[in-house]
C-alpha atoms as a PDB file:
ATOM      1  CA  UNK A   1      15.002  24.574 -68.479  1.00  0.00           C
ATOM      2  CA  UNK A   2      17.168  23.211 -71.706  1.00  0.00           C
ATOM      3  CA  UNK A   3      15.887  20.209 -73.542  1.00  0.00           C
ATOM      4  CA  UNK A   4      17.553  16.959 -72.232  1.00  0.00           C
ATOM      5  CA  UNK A   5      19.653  15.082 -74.398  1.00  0.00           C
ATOM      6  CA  UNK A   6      19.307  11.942 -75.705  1.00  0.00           C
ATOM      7  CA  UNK A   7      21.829   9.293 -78.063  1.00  0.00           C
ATOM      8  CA  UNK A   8      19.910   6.613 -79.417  1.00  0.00           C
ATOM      9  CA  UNK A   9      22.346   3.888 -80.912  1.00  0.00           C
ATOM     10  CA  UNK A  10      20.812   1.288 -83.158  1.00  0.00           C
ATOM     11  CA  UNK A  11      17.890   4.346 -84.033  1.00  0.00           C
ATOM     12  CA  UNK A  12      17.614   3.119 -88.060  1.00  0.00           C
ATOM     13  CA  UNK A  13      14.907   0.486 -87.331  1.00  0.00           C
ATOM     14  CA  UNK A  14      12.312  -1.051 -85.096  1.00  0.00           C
ATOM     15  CA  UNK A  15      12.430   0.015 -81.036  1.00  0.00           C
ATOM     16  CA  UNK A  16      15.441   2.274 -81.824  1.00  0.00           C
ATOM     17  CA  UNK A  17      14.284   4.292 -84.555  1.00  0.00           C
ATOM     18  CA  UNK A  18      10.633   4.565 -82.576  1.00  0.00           C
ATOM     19  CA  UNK A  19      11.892   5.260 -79.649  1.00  0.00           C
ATOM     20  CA  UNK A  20      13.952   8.580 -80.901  1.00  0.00           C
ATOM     21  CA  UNK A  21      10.127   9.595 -82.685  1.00  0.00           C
ATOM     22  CA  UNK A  22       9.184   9.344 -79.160  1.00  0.00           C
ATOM     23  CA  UNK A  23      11.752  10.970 -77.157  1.00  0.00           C
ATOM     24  CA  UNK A  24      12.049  13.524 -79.984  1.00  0.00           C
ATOM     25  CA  UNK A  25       7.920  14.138 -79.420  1.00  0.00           C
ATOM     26  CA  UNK A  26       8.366  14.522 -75.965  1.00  0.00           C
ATOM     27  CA  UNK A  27      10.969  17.374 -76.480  1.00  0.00           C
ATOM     28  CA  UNK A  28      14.105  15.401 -76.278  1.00  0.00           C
ATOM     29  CA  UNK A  29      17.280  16.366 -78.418  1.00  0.00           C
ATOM     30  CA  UNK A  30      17.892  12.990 -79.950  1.00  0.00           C
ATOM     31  CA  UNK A  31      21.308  12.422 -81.595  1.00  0.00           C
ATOM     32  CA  UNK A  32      20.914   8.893 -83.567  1.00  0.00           C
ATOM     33  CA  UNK A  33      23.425   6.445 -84.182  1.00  0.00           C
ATOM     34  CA  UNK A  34      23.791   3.245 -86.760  1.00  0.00           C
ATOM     35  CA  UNK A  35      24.959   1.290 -89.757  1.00  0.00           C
ATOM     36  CA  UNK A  36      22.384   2.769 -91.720  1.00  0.00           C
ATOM     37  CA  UNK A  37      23.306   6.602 -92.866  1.00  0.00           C
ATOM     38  CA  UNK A  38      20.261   6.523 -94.767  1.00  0.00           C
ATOM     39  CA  UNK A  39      17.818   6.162 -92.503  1.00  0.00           C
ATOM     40  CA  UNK A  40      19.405   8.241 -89.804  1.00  0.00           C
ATOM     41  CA  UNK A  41      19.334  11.209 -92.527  1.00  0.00           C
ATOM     42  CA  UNK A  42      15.306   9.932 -93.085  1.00  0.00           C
ATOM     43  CA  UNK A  43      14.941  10.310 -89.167  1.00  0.00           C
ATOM     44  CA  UNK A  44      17.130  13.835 -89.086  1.00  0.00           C
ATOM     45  CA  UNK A  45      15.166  15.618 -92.040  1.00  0.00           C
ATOM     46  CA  UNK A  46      11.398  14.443 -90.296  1.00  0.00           C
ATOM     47  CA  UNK A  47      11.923  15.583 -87.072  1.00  0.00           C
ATOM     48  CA  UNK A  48      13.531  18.937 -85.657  1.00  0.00           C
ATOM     49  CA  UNK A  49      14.394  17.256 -82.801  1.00  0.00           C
ATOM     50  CA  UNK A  50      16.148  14.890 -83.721  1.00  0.00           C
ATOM     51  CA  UNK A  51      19.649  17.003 -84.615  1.00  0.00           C
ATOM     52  CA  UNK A  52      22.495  15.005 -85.074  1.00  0.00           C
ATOM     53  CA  UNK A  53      23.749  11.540 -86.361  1.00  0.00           C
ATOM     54  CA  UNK A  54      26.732   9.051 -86.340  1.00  0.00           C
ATOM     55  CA  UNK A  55      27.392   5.986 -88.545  1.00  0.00           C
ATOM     56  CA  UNK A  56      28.598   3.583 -86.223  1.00  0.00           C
ATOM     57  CA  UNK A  57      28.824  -0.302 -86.305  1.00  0.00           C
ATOM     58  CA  UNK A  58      28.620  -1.608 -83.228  1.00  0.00           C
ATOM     59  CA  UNK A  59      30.298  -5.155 -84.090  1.00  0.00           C
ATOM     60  CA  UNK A  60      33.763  -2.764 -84.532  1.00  0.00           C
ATOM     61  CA  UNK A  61      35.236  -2.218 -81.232  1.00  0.00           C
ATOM     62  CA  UNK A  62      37.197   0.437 -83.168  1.00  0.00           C
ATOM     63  CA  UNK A  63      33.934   1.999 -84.999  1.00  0.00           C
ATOM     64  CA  UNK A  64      32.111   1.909 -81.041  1.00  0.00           C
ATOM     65  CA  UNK A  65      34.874   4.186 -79.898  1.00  0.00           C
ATOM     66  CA  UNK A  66      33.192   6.697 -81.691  1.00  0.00           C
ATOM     67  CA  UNK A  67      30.876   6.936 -79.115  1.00  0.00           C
ATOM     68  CA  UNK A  68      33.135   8.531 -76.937  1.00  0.00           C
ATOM     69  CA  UNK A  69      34.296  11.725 -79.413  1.00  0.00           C
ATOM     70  CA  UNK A  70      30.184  11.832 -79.289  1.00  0.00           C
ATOM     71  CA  UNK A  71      29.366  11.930 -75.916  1.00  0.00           C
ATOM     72  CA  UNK A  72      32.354  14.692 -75.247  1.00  0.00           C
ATOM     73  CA  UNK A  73      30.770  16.668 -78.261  1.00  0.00           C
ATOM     74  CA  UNK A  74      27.688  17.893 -76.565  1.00  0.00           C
ATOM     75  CA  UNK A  75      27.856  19.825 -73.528  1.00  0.00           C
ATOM     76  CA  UNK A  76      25.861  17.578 -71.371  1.00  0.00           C
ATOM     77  CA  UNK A  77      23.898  14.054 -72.228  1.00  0.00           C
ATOM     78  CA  UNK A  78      21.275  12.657 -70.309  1.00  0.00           C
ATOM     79  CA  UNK A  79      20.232   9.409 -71.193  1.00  0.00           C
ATOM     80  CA  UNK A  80      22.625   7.159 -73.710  1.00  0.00           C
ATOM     81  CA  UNK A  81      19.565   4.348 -75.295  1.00  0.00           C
ATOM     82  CA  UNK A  82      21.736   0.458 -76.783  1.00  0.00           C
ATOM     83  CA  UNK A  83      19.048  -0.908 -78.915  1.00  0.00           C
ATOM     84  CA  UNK A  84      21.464  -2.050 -81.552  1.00  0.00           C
ATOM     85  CA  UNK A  85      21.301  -5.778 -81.487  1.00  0.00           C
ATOM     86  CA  UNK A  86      20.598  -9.210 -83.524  1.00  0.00           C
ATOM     87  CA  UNK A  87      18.603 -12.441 -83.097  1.00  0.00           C
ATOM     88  CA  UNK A  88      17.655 -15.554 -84.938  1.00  0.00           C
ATOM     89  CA  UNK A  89      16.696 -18.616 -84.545  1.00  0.00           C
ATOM     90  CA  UNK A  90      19.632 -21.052 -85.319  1.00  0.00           C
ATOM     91  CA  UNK A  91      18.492 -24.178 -84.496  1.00  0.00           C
ATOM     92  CA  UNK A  92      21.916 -25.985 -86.185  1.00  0.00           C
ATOM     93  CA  UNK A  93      24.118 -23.970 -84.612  1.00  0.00           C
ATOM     94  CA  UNK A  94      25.576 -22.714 -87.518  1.00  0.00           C
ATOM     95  CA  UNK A  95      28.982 -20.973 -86.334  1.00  0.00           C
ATOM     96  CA  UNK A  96      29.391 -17.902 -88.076  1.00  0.00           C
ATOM     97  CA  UNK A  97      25.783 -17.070 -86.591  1.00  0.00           C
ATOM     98  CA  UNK A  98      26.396 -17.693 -83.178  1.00  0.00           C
ATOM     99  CA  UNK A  99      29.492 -15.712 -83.257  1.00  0.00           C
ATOM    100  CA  UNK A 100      27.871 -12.639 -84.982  1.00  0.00           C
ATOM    101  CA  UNK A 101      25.206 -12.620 -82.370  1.00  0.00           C
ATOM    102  CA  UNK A 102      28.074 -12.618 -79.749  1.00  0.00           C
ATOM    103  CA  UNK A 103      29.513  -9.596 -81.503  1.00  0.00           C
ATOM    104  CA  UNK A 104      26.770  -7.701 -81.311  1.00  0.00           C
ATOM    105  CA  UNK A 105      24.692  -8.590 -78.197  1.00  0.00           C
ATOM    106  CA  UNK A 106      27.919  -9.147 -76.167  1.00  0.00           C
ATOM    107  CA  UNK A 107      31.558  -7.549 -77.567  1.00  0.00           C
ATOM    108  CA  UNK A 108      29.383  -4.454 -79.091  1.00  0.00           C
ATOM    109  CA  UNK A 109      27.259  -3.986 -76.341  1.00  0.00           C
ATOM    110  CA  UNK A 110      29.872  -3.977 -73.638  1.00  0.00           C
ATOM    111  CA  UNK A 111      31.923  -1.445 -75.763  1.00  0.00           C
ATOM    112  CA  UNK A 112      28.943   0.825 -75.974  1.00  0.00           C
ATOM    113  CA  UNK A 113      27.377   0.321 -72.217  1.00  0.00           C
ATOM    114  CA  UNK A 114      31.225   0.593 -70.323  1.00  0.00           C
ATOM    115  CA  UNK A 115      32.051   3.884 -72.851  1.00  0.00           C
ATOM    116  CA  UNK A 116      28.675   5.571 -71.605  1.00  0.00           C
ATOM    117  CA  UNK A 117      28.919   4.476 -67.800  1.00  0.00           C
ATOM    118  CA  UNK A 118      32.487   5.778 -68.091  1.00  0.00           C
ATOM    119  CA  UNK A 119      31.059   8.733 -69.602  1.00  0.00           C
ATOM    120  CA  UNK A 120      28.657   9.325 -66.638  1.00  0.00           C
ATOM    121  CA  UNK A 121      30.420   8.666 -64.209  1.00  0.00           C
ATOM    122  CA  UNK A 122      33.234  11.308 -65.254  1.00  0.00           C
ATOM    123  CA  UNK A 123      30.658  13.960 -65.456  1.00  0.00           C
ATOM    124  CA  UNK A 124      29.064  13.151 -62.240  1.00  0.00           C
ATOM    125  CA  UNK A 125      32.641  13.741 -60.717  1.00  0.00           C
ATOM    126  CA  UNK A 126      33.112  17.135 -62.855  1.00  0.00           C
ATOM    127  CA  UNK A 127      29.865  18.546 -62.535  1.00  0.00           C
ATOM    128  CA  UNK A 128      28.495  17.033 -59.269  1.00  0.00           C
ATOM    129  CA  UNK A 129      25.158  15.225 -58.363  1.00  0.00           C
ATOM    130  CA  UNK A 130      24.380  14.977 -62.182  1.00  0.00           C
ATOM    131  CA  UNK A 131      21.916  12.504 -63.213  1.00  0.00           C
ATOM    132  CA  UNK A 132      22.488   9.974 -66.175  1.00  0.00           C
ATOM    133  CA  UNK A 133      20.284   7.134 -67.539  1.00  0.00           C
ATOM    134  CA  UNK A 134      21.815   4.125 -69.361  1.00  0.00           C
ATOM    135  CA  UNK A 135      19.295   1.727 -70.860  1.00  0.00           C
ATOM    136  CA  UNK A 136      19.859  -1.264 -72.560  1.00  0.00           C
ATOM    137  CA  UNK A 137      16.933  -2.876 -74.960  1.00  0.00           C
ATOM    138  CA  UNK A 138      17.900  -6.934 -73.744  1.00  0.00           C
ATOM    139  CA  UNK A 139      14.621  -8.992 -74.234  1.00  0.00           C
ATOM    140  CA  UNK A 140      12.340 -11.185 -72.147  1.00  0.00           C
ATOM    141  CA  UNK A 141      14.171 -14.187 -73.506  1.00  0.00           C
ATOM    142  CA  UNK A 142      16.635 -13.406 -71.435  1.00  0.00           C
ATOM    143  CA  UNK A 143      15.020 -14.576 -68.763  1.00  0.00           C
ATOM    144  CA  UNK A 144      15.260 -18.406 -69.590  1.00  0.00           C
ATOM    145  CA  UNK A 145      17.717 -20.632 -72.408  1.00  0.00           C
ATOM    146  CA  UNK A 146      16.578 -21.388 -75.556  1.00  0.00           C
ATOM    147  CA  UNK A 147      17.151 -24.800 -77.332  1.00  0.00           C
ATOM    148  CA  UNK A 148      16.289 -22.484 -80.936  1.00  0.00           C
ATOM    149  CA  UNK A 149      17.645 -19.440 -80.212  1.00  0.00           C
ATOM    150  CA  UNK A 150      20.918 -20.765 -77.898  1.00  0.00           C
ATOM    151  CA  UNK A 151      23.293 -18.147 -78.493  1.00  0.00           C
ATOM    152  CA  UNK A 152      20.379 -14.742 -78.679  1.00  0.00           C
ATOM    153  CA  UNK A 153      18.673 -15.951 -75.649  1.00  0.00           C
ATOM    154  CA  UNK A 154      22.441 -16.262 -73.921  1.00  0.00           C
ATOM    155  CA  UNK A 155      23.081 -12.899 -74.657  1.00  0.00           C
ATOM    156  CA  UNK A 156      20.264 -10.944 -73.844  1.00  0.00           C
ATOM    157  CA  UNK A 157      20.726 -12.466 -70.243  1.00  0.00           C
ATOM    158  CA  UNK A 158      24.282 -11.252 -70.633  1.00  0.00           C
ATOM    159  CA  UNK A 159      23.220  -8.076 -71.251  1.00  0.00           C
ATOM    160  CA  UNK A 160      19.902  -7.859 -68.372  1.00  0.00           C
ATOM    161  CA  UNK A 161      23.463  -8.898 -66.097  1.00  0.00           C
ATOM    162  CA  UNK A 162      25.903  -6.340 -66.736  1.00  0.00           C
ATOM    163  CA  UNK A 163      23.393  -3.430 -66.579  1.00  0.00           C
ATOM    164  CA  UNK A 164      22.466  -4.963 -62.991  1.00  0.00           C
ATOM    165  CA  UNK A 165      25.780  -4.835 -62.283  1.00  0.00           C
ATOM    166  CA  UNK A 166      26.041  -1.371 -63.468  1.00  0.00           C
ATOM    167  CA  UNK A 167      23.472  -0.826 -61.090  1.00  0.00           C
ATOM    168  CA  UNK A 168      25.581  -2.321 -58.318  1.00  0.00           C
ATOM    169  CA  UNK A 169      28.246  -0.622 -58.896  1.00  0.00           C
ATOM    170  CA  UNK A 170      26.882   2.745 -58.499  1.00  0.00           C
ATOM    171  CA  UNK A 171      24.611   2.103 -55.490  1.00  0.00           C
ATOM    172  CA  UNK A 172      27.655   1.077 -53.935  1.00  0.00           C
ATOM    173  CA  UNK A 173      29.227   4.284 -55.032  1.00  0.00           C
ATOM    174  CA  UNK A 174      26.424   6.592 -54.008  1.00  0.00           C
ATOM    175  CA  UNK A 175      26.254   7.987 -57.292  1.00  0.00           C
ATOM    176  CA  UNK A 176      22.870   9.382 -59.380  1.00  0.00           C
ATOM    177  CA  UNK A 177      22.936   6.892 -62.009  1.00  0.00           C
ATOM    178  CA  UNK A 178      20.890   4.623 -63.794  1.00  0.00           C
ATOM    179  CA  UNK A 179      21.224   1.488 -65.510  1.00  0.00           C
ATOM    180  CA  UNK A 180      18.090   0.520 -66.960  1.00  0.00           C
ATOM    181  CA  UNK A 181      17.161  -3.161 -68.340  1.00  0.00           C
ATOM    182  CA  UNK A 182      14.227  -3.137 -71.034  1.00  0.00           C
ATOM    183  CA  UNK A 183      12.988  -6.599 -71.365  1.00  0.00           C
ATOM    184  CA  UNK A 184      10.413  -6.703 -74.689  1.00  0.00           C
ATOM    185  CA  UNK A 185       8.137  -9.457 -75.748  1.00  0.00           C
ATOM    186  CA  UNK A 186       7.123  -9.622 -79.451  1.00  0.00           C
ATOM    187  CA  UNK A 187       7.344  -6.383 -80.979  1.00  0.00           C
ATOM    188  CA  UNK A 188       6.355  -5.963 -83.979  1.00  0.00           C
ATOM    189  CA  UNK A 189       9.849  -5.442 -86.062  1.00  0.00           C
ATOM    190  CA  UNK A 190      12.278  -7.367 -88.548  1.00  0.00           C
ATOM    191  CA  UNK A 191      13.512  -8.970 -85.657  1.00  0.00           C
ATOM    192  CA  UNK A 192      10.736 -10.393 -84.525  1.00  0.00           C
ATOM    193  CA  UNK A 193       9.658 -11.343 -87.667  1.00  0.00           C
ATOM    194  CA  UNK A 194       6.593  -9.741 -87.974  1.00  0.00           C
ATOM    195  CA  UNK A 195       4.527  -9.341 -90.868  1.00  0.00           C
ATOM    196  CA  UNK A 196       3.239  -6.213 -90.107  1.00  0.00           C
ATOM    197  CA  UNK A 197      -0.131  -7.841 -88.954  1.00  0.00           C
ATOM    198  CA  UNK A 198       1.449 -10.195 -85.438  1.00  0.00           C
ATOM    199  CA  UNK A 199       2.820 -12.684 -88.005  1.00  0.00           C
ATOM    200  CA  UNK A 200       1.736 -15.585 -85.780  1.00  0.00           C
ATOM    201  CA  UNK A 201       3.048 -14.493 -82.708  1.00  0.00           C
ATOM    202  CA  UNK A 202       1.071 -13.626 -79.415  1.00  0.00           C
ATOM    203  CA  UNK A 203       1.331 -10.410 -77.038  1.00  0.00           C
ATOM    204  CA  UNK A 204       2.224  -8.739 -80.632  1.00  0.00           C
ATOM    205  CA  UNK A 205       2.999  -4.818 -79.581  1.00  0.00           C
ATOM    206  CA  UNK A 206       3.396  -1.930 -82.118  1.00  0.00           C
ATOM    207  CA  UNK A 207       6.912  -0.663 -82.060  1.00  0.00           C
ATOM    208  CA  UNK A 208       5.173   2.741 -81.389  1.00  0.00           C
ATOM    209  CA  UNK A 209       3.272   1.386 -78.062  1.00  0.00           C
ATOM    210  CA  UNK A 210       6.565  -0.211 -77.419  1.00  0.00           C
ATOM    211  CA  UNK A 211       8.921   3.451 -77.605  1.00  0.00           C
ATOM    212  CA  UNK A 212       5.893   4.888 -75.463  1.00  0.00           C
ATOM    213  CA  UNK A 213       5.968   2.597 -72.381  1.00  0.00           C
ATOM    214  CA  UNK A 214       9.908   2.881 -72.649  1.00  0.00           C
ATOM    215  CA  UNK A 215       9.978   6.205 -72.933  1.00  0.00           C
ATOM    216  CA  UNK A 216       7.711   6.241 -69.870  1.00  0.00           C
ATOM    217  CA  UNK A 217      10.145   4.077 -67.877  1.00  0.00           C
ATOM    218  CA  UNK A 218      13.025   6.317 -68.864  1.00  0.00           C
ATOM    219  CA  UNK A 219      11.756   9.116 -67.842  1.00  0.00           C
ATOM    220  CA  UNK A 220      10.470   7.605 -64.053  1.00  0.00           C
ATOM    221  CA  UNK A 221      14.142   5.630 -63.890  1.00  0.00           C
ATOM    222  CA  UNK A 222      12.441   2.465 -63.586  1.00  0.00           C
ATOM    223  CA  UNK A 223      15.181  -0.410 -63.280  1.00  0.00           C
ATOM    224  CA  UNK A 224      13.187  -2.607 -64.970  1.00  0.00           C
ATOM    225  CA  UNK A 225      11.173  -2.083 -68.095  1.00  0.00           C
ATOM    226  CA  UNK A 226       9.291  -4.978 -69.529  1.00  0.00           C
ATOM    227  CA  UNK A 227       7.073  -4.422 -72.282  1.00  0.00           C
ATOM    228  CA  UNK A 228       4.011  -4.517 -73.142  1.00  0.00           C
ATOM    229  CA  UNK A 229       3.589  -4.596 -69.236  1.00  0.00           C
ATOM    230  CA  UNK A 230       2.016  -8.191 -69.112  1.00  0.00           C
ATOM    231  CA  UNK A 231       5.275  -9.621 -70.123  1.00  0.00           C
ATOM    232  CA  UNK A 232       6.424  -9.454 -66.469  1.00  0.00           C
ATOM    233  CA  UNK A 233       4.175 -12.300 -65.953  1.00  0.00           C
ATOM    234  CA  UNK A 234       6.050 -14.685 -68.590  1.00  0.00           C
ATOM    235  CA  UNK A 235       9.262 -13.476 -66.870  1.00  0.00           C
ATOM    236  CA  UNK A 236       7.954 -14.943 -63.465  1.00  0.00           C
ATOM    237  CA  UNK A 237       6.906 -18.016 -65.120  1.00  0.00           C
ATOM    238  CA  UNK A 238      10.136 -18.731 -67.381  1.00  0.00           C
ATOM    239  CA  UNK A 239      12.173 -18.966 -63.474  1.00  0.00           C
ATOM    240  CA  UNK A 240       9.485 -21.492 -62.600  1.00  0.00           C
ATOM    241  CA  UNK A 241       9.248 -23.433 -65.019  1.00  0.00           C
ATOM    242  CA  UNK A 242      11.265 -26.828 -64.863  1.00  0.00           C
ATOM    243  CA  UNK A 243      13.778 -27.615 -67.841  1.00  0.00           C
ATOM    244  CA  UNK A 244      11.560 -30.429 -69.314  1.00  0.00           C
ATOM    245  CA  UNK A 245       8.951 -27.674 -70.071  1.00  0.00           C
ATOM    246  CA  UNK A 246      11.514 -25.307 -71.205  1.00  0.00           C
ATOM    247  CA  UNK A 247      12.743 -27.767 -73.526  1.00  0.00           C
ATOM    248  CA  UNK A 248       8.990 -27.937 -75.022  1.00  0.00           C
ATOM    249  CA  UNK A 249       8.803 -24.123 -75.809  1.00  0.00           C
ATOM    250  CA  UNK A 250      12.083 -24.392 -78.199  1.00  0.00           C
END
């Protein structure tokens, strides 16, 4: 049986770059994409697996393209992983901020996620009854607004809502495809701020722990991923809560 194929964009740090260790552990062939050539070249030279990279910058709509001459380059891909993606806190609402997190978790997402469903639905048609898994790393504060975070919190429910309609689209189309919505707590990454050590934060997981449990929902097509596991439980309270307490929790 050949080794399934894997493209990891966003793979130079945090869940990304774990999650091709993972994949590439498991006996994946991981091609990695990102703005870092550096660390891709890190990831390429540590693990066999791991056999191919791309320099892309998602916030180029011309740069994402790329993603199609790489999808056409192998002979069949699997599973296509978006983890690329930015968040801060921006409780001013500084412009240039809001609009770079739109860039990325919106304009350069959609590029990437439409390019890849495109992708697999075109070789379902060729090749018949094949499977393909697209999963999107959104975030748990999706599942609510944010008075802090207005614009990251916006578009990581943008993103949760276009891989459900993905979903949609291809039940309704009786096709063998998967779009697959990973919703993360605090993860232990630049992102998130850690310090290496929880910095402050609560439900703290190791981006390793976190690639695992992903990688386990990848591989079982679960339409939902939330991670660590007891983050499900925040999700059900965030679309209970009323605004007023919302409002308290920033």
């Amino acid at each position: 049986m050949a080794a399934r194929r894997a493209i990891i964009i966003g793979a130079s740090s945090g869940i990304g770059h774990s999650l091709a260790i993972e994949l590439a552990n498991r006996n994946w062939k991981v091609a990695v994409a990102a703005r870092r050539e550096d660390r891709l070249i890190e990831l390429c030279e540590a693990h066999k697996s791991i056999d191919a990279y791309h320099v892309i910058d998602v916030r180029s709509v011309d740069d994402a393209r790329k993603l199609e001459a790489i999808l056409t380059g192998f002979d069949s891909v699997d599973a296509v992983v978006i983890s690329a993606g930015v968040g801060d806190v921006n409780k001013s609402l500084e412009r240039d901020l809001e609009l770079s997190t739109i860039a990325t978790n919106v304009t350069g997402f959609t590029v990437m996620a439409a390019t890849a469903a495109r992708y697999f639905e075109g070789s379902n048609l060729s090749l018949g009854s094949k499977d393909g898994v697209l999963v999107g790393i959104s975030s748990i504060a999706g599942c609510a607004g944010s008075g802090d975070a207005t614009s990251y919190a916006a578009t990581k429910a943008y993103q949760s809502n276009y891989l459900q309609g993905l979903r949609l689209r291809w039940m309704k189309r009786k096709l063998p495809l998967q779009a697959l919505d990973v919703r993360p707590g605090f993860v232990d990454t630049a992102m998130a701020k850690g310090d290496g050590n929880g910095g402050g934060l609560f439900w703290v997981s190791k981006p390793e722990i976190a690639a695992r449990q992903i990688a386990n929902g990848i591989e079982n097509k679960r339409a939902v991923i939330y991670v660590t596991k007891r983050w499900r439980i925040v999700s059900w309270l965030l679309a209970l809560l009323p605004e007023r307490v919302l409002a308290r929790l920033g």
